[in-house]
N, C-alpha and C. Protein backbone atom coordinates (compact mmCIF):
# COMPACT_ATOMS: atom_id res chain seq x y z
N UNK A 1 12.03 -8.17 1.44
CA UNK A 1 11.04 -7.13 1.21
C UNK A 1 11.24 -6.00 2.21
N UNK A 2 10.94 -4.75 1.68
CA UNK A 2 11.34 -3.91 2.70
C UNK A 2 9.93 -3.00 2.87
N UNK A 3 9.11 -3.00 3.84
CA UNK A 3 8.09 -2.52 4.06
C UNK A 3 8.46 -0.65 5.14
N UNK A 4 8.26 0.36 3.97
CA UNK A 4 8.92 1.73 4.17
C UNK A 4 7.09 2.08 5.22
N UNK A 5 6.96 2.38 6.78
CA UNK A 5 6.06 2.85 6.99
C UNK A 5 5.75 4.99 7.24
N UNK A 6 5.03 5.43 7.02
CA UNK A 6 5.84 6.90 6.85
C UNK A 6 4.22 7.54 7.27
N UNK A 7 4.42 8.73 8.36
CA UNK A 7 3.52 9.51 9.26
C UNK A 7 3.26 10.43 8.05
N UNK A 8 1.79 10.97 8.00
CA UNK A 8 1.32 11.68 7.17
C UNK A 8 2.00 12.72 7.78
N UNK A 9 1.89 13.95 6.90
CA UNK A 9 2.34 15.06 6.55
C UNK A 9 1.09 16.04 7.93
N UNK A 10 1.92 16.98 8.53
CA UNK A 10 1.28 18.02 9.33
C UNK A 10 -0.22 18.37 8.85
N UNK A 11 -0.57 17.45 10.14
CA UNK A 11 -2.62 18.08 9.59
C UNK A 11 -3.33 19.13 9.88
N UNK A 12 -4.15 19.25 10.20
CA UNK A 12 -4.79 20.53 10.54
C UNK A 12 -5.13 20.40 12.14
N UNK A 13 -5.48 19.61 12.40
CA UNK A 13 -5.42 18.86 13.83
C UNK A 13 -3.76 19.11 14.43
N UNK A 14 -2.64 18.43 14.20
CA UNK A 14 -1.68 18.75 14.51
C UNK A 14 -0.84 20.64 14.44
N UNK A 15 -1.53 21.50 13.53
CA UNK A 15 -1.68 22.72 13.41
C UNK A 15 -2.02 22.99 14.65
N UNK A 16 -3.62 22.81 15.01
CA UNK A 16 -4.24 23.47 16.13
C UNK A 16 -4.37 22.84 16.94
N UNK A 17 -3.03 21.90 17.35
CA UNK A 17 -2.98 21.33 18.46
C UNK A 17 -3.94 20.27 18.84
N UNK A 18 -4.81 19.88 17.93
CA UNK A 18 -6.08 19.16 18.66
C UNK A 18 -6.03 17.34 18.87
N UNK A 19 -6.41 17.04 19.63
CA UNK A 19 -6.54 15.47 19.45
C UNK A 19 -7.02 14.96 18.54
N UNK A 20 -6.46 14.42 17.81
CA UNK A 20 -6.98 13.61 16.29
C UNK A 20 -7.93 12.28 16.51
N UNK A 21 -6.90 11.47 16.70
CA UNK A 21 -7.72 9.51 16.80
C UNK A 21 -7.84 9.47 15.13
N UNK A 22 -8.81 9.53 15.07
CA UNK A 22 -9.78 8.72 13.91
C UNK A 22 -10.58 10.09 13.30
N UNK A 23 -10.39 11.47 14.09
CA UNK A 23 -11.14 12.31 13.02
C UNK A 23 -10.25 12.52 11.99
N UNK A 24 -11.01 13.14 10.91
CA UNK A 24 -10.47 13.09 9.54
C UNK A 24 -10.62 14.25 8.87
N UNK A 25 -9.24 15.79 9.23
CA UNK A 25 -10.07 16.65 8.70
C UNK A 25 -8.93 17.22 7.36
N UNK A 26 -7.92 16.43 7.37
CA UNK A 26 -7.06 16.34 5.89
C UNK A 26 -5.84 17.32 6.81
N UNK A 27 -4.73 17.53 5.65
CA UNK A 27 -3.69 17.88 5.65
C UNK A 27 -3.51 19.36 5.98
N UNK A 28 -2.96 20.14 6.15
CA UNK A 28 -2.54 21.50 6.18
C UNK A 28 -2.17 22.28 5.13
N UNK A 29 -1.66 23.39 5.12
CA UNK A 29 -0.87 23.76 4.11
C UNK A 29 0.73 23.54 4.60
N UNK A 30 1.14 23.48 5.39
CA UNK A 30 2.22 22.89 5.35
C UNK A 30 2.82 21.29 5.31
N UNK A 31 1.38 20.42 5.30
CA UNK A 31 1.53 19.54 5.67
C UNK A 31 1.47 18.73 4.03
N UNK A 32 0.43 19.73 2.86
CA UNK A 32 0.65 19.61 1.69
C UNK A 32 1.82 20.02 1.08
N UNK A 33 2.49 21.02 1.41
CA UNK A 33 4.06 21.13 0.93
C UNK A 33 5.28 20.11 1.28
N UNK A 34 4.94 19.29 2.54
CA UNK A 34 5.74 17.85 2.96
C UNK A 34 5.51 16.80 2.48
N UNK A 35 4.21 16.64 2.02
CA UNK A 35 3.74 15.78 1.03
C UNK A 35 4.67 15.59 -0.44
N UNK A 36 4.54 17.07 -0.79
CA UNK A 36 5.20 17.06 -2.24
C UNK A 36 6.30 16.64 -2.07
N UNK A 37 7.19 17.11 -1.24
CA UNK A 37 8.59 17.20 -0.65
C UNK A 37 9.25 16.30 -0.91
N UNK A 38 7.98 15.15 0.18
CA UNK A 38 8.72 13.46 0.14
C UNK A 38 8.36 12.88 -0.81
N UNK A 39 7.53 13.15 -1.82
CA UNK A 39 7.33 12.41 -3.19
C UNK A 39 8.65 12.58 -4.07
N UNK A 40 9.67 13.13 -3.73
CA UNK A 40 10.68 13.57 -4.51
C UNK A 40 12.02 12.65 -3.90
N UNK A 41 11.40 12.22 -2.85
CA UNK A 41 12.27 10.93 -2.07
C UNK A 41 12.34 9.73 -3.25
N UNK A 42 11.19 9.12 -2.99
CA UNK A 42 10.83 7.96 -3.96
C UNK A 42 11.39 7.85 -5.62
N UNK A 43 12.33 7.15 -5.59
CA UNK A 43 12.61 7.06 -7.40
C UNK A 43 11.67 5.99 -7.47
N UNK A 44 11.37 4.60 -6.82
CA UNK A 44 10.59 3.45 -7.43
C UNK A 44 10.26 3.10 -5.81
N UNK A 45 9.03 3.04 -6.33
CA UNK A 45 7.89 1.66 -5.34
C UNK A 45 7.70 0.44 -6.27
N UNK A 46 6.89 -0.61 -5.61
CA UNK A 46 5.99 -1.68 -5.77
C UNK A 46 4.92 -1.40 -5.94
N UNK A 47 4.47 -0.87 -4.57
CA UNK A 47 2.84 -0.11 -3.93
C UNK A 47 3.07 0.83 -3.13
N UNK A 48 1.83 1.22 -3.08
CA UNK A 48 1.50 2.07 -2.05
C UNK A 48 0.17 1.71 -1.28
N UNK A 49 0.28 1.94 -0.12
CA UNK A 49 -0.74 1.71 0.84
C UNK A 49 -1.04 2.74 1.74
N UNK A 50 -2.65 3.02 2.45
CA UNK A 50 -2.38 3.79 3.06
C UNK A 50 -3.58 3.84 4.18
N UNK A 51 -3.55 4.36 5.28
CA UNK A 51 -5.21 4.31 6.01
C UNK A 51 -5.87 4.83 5.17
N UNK A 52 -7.39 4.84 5.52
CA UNK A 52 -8.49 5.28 5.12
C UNK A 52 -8.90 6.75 5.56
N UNK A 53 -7.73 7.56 6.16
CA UNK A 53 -8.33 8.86 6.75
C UNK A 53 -7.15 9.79 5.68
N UNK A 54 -8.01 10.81 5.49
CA UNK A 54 -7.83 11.95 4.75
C UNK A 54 -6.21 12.34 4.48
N UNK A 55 -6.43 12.46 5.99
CA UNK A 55 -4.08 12.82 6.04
C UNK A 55 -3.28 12.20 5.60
N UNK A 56 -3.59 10.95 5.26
CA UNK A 56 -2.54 9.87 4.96
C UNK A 56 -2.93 9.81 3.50
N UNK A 57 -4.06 9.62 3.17
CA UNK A 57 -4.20 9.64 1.58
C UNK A 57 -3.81 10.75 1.22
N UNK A 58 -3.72 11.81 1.58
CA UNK A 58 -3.73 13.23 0.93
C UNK A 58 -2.02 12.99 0.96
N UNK A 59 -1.10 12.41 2.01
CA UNK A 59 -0.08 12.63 2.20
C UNK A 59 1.08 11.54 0.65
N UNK A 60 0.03 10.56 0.55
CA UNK A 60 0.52 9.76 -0.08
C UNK A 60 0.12 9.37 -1.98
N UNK A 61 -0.95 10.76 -1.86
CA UNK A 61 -1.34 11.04 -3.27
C UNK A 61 0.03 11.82 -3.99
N UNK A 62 0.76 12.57 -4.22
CA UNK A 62 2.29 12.96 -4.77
C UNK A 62 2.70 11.98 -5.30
N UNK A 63 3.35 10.83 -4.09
CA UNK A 63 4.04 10.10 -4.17
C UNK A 63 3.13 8.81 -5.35
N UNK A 64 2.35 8.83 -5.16
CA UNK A 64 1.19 7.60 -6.33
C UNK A 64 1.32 8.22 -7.49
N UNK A 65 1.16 9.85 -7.41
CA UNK A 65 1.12 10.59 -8.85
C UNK A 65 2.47 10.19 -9.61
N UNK A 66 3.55 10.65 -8.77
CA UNK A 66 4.48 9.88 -9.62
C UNK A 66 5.19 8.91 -10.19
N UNK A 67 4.79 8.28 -9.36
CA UNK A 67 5.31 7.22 -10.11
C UNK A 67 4.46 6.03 -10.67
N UNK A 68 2.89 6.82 -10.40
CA UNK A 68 2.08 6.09 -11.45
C UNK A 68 1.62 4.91 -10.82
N UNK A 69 1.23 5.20 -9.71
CA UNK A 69 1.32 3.61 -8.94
C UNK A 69 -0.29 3.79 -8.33
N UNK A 70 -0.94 3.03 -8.25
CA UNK A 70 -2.27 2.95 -7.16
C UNK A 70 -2.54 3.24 -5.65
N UNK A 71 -3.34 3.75 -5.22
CA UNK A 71 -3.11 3.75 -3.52
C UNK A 71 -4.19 2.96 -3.00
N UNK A 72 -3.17 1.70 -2.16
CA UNK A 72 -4.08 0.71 -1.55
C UNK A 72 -5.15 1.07 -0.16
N UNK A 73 -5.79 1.52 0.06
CA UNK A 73 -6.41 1.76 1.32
C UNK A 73 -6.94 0.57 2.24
N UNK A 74 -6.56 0.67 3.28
CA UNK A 74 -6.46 -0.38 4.18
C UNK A 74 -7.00 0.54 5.77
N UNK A 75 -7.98 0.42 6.21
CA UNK A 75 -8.57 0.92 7.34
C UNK A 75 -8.05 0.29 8.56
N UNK A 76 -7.06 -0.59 8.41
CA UNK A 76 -6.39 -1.17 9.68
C UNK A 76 -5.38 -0.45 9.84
N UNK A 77 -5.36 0.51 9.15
CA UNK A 77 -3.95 1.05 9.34
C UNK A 77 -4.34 2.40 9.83
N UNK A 78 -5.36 2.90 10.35
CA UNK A 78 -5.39 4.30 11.39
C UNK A 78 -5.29 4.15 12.48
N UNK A 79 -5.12 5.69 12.65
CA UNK A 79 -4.63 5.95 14.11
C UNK A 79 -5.84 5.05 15.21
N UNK A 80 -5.14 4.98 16.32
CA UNK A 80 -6.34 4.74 17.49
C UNK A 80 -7.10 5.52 17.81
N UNK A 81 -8.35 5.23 18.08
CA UNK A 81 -9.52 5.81 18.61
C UNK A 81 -9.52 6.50 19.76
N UNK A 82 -9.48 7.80 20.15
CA UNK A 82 -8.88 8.19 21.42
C UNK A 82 -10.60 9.38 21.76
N UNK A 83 -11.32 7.98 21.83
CA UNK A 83 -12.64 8.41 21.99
C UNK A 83 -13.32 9.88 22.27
N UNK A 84 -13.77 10.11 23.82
CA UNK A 84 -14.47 11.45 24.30
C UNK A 84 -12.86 12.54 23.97
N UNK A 85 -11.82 12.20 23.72
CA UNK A 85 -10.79 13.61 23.85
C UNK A 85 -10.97 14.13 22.12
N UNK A 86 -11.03 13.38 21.07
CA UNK A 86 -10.94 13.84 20.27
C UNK A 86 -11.97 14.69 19.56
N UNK A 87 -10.79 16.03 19.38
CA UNK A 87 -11.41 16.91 19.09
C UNK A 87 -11.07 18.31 19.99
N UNK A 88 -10.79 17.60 21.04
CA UNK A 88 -10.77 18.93 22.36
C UNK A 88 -8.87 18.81 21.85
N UNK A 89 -8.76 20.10 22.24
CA UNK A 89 -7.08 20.70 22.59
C UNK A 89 -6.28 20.09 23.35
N UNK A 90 -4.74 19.80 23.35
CA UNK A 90 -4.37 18.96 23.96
C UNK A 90 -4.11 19.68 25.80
N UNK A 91 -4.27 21.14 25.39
CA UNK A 91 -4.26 21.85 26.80
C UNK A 91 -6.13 21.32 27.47
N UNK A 92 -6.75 21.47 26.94
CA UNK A 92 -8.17 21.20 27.01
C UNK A 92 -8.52 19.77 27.72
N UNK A 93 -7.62 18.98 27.39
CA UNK A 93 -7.16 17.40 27.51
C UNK A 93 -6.29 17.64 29.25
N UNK A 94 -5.35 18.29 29.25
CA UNK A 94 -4.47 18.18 30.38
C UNK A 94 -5.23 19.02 31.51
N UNK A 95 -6.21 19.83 30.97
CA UNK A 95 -7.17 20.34 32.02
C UNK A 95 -8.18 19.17 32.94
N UNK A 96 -8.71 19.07 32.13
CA UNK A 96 -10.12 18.02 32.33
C UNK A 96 -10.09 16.56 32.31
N UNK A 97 -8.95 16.19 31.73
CA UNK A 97 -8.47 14.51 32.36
C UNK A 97 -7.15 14.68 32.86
N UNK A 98 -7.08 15.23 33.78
CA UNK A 98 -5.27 15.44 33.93
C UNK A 98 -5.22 14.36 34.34
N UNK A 99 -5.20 13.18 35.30
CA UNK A 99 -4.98 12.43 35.89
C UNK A 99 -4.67 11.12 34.57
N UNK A 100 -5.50 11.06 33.94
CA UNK A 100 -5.75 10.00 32.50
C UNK A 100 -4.43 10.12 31.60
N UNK A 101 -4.10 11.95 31.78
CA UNK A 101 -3.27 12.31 30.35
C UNK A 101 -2.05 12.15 31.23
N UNK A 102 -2.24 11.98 32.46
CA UNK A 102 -0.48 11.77 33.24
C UNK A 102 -0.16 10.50 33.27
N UNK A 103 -1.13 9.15 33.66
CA UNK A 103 -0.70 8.37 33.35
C UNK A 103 -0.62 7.58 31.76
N UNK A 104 -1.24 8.16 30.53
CA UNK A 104 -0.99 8.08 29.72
C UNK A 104 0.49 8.29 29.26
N UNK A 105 1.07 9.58 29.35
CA UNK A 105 2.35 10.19 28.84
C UNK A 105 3.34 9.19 30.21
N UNK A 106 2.98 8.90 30.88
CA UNK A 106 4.22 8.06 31.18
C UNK A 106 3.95 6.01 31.33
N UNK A 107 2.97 5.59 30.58
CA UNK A 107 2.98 4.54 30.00
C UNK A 107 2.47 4.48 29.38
N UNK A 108 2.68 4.44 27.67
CA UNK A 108 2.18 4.61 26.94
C UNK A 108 0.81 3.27 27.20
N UNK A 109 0.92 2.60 27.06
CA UNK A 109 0.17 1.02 27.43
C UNK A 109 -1.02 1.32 28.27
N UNK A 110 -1.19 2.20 29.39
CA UNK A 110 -2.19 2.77 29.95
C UNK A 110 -2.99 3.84 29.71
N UNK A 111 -4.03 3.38 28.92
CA UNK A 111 -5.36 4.20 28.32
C UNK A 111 -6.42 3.88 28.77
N UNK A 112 -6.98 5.71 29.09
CA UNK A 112 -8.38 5.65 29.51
C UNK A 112 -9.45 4.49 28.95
N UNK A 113 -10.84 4.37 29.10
CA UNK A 113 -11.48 3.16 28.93
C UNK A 113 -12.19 3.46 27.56
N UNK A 114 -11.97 4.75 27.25
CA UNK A 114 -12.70 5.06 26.24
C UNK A 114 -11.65 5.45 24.71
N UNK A 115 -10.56 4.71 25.37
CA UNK A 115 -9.31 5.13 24.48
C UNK A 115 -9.74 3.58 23.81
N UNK A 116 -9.22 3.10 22.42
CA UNK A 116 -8.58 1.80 22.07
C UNK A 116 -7.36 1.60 22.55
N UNK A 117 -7.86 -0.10 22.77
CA UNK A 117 -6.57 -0.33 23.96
C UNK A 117 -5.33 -1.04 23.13
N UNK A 118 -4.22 -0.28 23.34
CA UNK A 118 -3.30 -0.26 22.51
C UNK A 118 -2.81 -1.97 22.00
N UNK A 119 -3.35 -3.07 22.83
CA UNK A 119 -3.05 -4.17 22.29
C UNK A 119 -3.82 -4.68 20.92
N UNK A 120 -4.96 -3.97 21.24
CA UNK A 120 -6.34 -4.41 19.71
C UNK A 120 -5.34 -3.43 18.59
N UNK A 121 -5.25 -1.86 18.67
CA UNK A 121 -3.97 -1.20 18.08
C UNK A 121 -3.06 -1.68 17.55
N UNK A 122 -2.09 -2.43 18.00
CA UNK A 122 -1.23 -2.80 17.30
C UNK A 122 -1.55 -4.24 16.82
N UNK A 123 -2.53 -5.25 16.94
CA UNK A 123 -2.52 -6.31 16.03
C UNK A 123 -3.19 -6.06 15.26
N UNK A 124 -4.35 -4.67 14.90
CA UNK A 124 -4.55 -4.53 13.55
C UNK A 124 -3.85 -3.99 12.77
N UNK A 125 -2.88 -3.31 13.30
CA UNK A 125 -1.69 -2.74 12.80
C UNK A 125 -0.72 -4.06 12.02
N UNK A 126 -0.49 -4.77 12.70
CA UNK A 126 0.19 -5.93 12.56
C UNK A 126 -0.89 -6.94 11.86
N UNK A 127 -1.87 -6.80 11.13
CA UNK A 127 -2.63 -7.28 10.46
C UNK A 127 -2.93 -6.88 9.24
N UNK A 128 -2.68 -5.85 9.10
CA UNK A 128 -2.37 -5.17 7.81
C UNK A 128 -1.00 -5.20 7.21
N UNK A 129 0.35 -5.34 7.88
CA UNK A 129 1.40 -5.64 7.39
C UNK A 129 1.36 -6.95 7.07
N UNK A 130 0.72 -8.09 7.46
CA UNK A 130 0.44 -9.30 7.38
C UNK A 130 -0.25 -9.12 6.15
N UNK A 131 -1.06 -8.79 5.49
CA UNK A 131 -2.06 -8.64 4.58
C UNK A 131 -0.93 -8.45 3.01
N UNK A 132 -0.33 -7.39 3.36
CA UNK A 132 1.34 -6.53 2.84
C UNK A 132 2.10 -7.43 2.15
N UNK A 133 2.32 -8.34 3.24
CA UNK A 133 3.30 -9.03 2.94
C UNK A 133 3.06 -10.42 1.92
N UNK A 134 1.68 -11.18 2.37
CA UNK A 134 0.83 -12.15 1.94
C UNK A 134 0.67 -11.70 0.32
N UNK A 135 0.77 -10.21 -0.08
CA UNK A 135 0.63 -10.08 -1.27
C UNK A 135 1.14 -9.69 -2.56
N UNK A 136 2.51 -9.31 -1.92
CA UNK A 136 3.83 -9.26 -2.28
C UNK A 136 5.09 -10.15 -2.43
N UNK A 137 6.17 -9.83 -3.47
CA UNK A 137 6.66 -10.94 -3.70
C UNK A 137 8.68 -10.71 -2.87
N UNK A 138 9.67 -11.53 -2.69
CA UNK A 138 10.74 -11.05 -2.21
C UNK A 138 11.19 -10.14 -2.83
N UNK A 139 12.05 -8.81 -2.12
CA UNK A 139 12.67 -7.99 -2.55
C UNK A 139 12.21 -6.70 -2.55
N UNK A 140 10.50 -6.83 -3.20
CA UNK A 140 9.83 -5.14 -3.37
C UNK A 140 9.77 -4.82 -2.10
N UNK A 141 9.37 -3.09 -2.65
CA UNK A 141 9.77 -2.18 -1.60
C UNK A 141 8.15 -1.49 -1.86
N UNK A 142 7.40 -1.33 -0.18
CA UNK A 142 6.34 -1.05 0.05
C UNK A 142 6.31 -0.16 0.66
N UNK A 143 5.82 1.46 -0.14
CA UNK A 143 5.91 2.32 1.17
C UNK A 143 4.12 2.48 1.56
N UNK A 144 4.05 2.72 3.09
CA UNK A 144 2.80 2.62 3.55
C UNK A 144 2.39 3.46 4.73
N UNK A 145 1.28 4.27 4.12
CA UNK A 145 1.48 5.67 4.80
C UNK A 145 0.07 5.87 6.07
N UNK A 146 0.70 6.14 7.67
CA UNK A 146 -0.09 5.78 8.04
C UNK A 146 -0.16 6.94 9.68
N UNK A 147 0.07 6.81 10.58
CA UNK A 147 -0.14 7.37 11.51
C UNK A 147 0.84 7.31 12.65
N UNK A 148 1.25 8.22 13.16
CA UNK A 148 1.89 8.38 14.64
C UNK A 148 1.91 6.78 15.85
N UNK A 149 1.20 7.00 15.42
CA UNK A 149 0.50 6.06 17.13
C UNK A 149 0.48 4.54 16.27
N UNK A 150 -0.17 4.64 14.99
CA UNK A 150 0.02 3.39 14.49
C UNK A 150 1.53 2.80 14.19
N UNK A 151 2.25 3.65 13.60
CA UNK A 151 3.83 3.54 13.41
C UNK A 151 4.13 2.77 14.78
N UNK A 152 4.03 3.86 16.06
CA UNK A 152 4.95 3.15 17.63
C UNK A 152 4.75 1.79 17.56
N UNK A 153 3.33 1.68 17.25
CA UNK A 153 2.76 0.24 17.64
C UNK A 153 4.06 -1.17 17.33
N UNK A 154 4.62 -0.61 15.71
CA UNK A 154 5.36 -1.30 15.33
C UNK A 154 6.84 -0.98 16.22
N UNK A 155 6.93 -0.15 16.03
CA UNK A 155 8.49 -0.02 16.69
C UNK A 155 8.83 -0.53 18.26
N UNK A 156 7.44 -0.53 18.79
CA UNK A 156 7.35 -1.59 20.11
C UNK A 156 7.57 -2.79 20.02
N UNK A 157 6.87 -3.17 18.81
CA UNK A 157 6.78 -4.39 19.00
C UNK A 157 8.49 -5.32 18.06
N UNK A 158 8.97 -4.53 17.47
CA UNK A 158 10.13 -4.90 16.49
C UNK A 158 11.30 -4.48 17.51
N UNK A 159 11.44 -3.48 18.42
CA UNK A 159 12.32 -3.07 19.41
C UNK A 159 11.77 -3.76 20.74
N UNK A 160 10.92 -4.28 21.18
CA UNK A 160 10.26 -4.97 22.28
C UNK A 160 10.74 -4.01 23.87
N UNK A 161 9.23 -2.86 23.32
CA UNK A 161 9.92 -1.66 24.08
C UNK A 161 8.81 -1.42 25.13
N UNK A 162 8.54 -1.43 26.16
CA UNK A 162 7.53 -1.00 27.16
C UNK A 162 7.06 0.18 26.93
N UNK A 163 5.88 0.19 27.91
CA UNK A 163 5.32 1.14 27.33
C UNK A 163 5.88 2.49 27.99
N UNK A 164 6.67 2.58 29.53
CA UNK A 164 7.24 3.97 29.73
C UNK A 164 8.44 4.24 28.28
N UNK A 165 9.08 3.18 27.79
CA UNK A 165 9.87 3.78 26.79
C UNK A 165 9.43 4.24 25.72
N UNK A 166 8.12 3.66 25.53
CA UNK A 166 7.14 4.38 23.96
C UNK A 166 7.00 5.38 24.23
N UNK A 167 7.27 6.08 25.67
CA UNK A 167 6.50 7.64 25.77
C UNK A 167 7.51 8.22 25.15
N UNK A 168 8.84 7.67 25.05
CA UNK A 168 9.89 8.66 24.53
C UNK A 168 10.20 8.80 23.05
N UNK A 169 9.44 7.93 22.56
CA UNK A 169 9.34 7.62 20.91
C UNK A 169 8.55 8.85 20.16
N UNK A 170 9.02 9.71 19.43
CA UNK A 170 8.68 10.51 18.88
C UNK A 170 8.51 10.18 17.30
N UNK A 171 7.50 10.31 16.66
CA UNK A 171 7.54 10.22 14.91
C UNK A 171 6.83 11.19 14.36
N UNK A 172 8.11 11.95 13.68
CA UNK A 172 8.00 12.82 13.03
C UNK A 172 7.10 13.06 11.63
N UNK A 173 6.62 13.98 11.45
CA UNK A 173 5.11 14.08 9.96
C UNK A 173 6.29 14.19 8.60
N UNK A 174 5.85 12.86 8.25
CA UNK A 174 6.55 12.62 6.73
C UNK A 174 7.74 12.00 6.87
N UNK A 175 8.05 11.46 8.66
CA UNK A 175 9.31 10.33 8.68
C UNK A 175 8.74 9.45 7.99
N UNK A 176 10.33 8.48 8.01
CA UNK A 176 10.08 6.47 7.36
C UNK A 176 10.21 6.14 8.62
N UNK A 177 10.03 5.41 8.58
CA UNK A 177 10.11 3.85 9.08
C UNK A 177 10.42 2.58 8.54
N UNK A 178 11.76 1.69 8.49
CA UNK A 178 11.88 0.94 7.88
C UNK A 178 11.77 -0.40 8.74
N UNK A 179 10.82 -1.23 7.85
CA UNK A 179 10.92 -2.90 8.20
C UNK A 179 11.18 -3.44 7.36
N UNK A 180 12.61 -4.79 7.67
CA UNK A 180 13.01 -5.21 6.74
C UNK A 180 12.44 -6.54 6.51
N UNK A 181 12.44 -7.49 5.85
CA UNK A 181 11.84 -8.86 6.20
C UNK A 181 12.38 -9.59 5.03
N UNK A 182 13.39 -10.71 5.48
CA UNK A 182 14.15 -11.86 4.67
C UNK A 182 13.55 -12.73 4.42
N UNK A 183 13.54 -13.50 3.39
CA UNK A 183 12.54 -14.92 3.40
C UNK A 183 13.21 -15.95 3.65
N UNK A 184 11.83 -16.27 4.39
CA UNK A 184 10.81 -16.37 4.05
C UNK A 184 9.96 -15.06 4.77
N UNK A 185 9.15 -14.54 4.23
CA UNK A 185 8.64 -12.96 4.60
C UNK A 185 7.39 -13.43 5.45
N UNK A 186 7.93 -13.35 7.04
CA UNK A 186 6.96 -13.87 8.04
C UNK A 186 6.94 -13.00 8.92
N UNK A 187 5.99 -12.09 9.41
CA UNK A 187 5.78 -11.15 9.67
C UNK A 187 6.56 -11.06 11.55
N UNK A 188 6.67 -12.06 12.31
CA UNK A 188 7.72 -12.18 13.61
C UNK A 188 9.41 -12.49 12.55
N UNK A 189 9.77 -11.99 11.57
CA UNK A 189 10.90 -11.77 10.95
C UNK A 189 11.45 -10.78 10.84
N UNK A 190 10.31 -9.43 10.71
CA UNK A 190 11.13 -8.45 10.32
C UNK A 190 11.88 -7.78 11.66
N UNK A 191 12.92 -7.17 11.02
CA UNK A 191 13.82 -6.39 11.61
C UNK A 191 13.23 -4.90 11.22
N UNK A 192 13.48 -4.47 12.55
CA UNK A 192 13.02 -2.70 12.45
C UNK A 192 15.32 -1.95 11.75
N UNK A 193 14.99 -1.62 10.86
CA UNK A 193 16.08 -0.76 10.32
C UNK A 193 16.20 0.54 11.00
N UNK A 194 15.14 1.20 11.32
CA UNK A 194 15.48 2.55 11.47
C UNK A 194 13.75 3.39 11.41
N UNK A 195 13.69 4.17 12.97
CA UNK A 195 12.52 5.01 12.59
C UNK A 195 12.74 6.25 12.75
N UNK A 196 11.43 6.97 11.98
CA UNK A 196 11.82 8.53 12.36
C UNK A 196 12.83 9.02 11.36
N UNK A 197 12.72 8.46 10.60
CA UNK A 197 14.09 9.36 9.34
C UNK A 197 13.38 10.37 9.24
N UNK A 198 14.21 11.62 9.22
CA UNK A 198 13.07 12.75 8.76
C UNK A 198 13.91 12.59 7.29
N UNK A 199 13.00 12.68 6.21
CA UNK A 199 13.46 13.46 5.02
C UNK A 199 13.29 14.24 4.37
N UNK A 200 12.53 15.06 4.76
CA UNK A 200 11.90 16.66 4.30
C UNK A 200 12.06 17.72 5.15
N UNK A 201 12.25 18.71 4.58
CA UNK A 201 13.36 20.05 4.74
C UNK A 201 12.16 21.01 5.75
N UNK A 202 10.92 20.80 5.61
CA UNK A 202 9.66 21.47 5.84
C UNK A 202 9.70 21.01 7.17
N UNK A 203 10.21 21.20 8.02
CA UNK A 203 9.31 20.33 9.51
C UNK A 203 8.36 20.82 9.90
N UNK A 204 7.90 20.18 10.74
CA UNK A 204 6.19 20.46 11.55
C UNK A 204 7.24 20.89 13.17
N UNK A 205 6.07 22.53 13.90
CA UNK A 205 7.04 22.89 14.32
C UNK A 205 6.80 22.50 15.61
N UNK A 206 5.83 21.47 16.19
CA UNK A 206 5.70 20.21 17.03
C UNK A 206 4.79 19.09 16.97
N UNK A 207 4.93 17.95 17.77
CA UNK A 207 5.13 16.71 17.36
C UNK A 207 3.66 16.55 18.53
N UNK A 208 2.39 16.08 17.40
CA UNK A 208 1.42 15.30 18.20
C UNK A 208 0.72 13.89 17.58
C-alpha cells in the first residue's frame, strides 16, 4: 500500500505570513491554482483523506472532483496547535517570544507550553495512518492531504530524525510524501520513499 501524504496548497495565512496551527481561514488564490495543478498529477486513487481544516479540504477537493472519489475527513490529521502565537505574524512572533521562537527553530521537539507537544502531534498523526491502513486493502494507493508540521511528524519518525534535524526539513505547499508499506501493512513497516516532491509548476514564494 502506498500511503501519498501531500501539504495543502498556499493559504492565506502562509500569504501573510501569519502563524496558522489550527486556524482555518482556506486557501489563497494561488494556493487554489496549486490545487488544480496537482489534481492533474493523479490518474487513479483508492481514497482520499484529509484534515478537517479548510486548506486541506479546499486543496484536495480538484483532486476528489476528478476522479470521482469521496473526501475522508479525519481531524487527526491537522496541523498542531501553536496556541497564544496563532494568528500574530511570524515577525510579530520573533519580536515578543524571541527566546521561545529561538529555541523552537533550532529543536524542533522544544515547544513553548502553550504549543502541542510534538509527541501527542505525531501519534495522532500516526493514528490516523493507522486508521488508513486498518481500512484498506494491499496495493491501493492513498493520497492524504494534510499539513506542514503534521507531514515532519512522519518523516521523523520513518527517518528517525531529531529534532535539531527537523528544523532543516522543509515541506513544500502541494509536495508528496511517500509511505510505502509491504504486508503485512503494519504501520512500524512503512518505509518513507521520498518527501517534499514538489509537483506543481506554481510555487509558494516561501515556506511556513
Amino acid at each position: 500500500m502506498e500511503i501519498i501524504l501531500i501539504r495543502h496548497g498556499q493559504s492565506k495565512g502562509n500569504e501573510q505570513n501569519i502563524v496558522q496551527g489550527q486556524l482555518d481561514e482556506g486557501l489563497s488564490e494561488l494556493g487554489l491554482i496549486q490545487a488544480e495543478e496537482l489534481s492533474e498529477y493523479f490518474s487513479s486513487l483508492n481514497a482520499i483523506y484529509s484534515s478537517d481544516t479548510g486548506r486541506a479540504i479546499q486543496t484536495a477537493e480538484p483532486t476528489a472532483r476528478n476522479l470521482g472519489l469521496k473526501i475522508n475527513i479525519d481531524k487527526d490529521l491537522r496541523e498542531a496547535s501553536f496556541g497564544i502565537w496563532e494568528g500574530m505574524t511570524y515577525d510579530e512572533v520573533k519580536e515578543k517570544y524571541s527566546a521561545e521562537y529561538k529555541a523552537w527553530n533550532e529543536n524542533y521537539h522544544v515547544r513553548p507550553s502553550w504549543f502541542e507537544a510534538f509527541d501527542i502531534h505525531q501519534s495522532r498523526v500516526m493514528n490516523a495512518i493507522e486508521k488508513i491502513l486498518s481500512n484498506h486493502k494491499t496495493g491501493e494507493k492513498i493520497a492524504v492531504f494534510s499539513h506542514g508540521g503534521s507531514i515532519k511528524t512522519q518523516v521523523a519518525f520513518f527517518k528517525d530524525l531529531s529534532g535539531a534535524e527537523l528544523t532543516k526539513i522543509r515541506i513544500s505547499n502541494c509536495s508528496l510524501t511517500l509511505i510505502s508499506f509491504s504486508p503485512p501493512e503494519e504501520y512500524k513497516n512503512g518505509e518513507l520513499a521520498y518527501f517534499s516532491k514538489d509537483v506543481v509548476k506554481n510555487k509558494t514564494p516561501m515556506y511556513h
